[in-house]
C-alpha atoms as a PDB file:
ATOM      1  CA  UNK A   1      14.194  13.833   1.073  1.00  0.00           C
ATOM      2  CA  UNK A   2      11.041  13.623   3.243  1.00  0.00           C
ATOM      3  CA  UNK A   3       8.902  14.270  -0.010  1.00  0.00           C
ATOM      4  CA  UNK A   4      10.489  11.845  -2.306  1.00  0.00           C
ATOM      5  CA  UNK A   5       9.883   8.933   0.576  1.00  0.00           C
ATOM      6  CA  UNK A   6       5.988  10.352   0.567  1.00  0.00           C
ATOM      7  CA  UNK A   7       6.540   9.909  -3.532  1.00  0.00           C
ATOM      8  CA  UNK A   8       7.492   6.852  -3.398  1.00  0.00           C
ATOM      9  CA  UNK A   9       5.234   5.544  -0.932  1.00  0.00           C
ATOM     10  CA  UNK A  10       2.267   6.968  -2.792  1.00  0.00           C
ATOM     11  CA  UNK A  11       3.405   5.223  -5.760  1.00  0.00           C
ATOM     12  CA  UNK A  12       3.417   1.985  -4.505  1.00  0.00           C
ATOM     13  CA  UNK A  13       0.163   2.355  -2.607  1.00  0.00           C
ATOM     14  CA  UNK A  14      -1.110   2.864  -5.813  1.00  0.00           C
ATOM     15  CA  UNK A  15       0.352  -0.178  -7.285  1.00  0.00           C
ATOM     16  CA  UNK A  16      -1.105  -2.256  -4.519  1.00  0.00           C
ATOM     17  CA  UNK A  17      -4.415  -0.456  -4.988  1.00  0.00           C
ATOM     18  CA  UNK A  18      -4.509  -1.630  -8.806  1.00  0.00           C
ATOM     19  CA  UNK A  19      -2.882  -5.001  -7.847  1.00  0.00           C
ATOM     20  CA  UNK A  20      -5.731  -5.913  -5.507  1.00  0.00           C
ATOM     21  CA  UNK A  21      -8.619  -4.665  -8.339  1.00  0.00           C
ATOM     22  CA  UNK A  22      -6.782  -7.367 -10.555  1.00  0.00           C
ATOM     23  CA  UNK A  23      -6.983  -9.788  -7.916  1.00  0.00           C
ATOM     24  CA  UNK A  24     -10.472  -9.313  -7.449  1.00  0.00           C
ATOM     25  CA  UNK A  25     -11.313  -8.818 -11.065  1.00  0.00           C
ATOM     26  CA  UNK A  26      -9.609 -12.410 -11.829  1.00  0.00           C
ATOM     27  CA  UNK A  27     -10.887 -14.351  -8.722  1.00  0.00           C
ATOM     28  CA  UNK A  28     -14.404 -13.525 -10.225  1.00  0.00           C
ATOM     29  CA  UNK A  29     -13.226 -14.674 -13.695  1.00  0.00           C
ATOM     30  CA  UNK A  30     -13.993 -10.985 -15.127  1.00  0.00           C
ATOM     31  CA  UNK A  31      -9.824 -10.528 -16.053  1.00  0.00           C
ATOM     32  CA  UNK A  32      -6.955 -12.792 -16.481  1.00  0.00           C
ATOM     33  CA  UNK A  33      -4.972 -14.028 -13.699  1.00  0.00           C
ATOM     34  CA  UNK A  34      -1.396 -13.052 -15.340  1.00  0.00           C
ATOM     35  CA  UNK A  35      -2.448  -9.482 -16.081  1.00  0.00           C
ATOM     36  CA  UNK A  36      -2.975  -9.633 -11.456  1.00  0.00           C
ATOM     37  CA  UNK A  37       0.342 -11.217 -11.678  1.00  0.00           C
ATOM     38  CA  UNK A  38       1.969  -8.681 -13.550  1.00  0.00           C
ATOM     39  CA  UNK A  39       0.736  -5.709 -11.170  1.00  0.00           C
ATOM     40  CA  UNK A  40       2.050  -7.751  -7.960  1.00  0.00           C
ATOM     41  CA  UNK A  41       5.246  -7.997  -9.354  1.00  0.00           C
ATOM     42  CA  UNK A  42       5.310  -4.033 -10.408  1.00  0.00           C
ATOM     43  CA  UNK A  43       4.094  -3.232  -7.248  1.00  0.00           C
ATOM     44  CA  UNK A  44       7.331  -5.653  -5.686  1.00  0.00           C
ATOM     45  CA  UNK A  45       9.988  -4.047  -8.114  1.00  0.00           C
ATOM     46  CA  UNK A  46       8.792  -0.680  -6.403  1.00  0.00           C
ATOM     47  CA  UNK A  47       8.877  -1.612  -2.801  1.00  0.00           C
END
């Protein structure tokens, strides 16, 4: 049980980790803004 909570939590680190890149990438016009919306709301569904 103990590993599948580390799993999961690992997981959505990650999600937040590529979230914020997007986030960063759009604010300085180098990606769109919906492709940083679509990893914040991945990174939601898996919270």
């Amino acid at each position: 049980m103990a590993s599948l909570v580390a799993a999961r939590g690992a997981t959505l680190a990650r999600a937040m980790g590529i979230t914020l890149l997007h986030i960063e990438r759009a604010r300085t016009g180098c990606g769109p803004w919906q492709r940083a919306q679509d990893w914040l709301a991945e990174a939601v569904r898996q919270g």
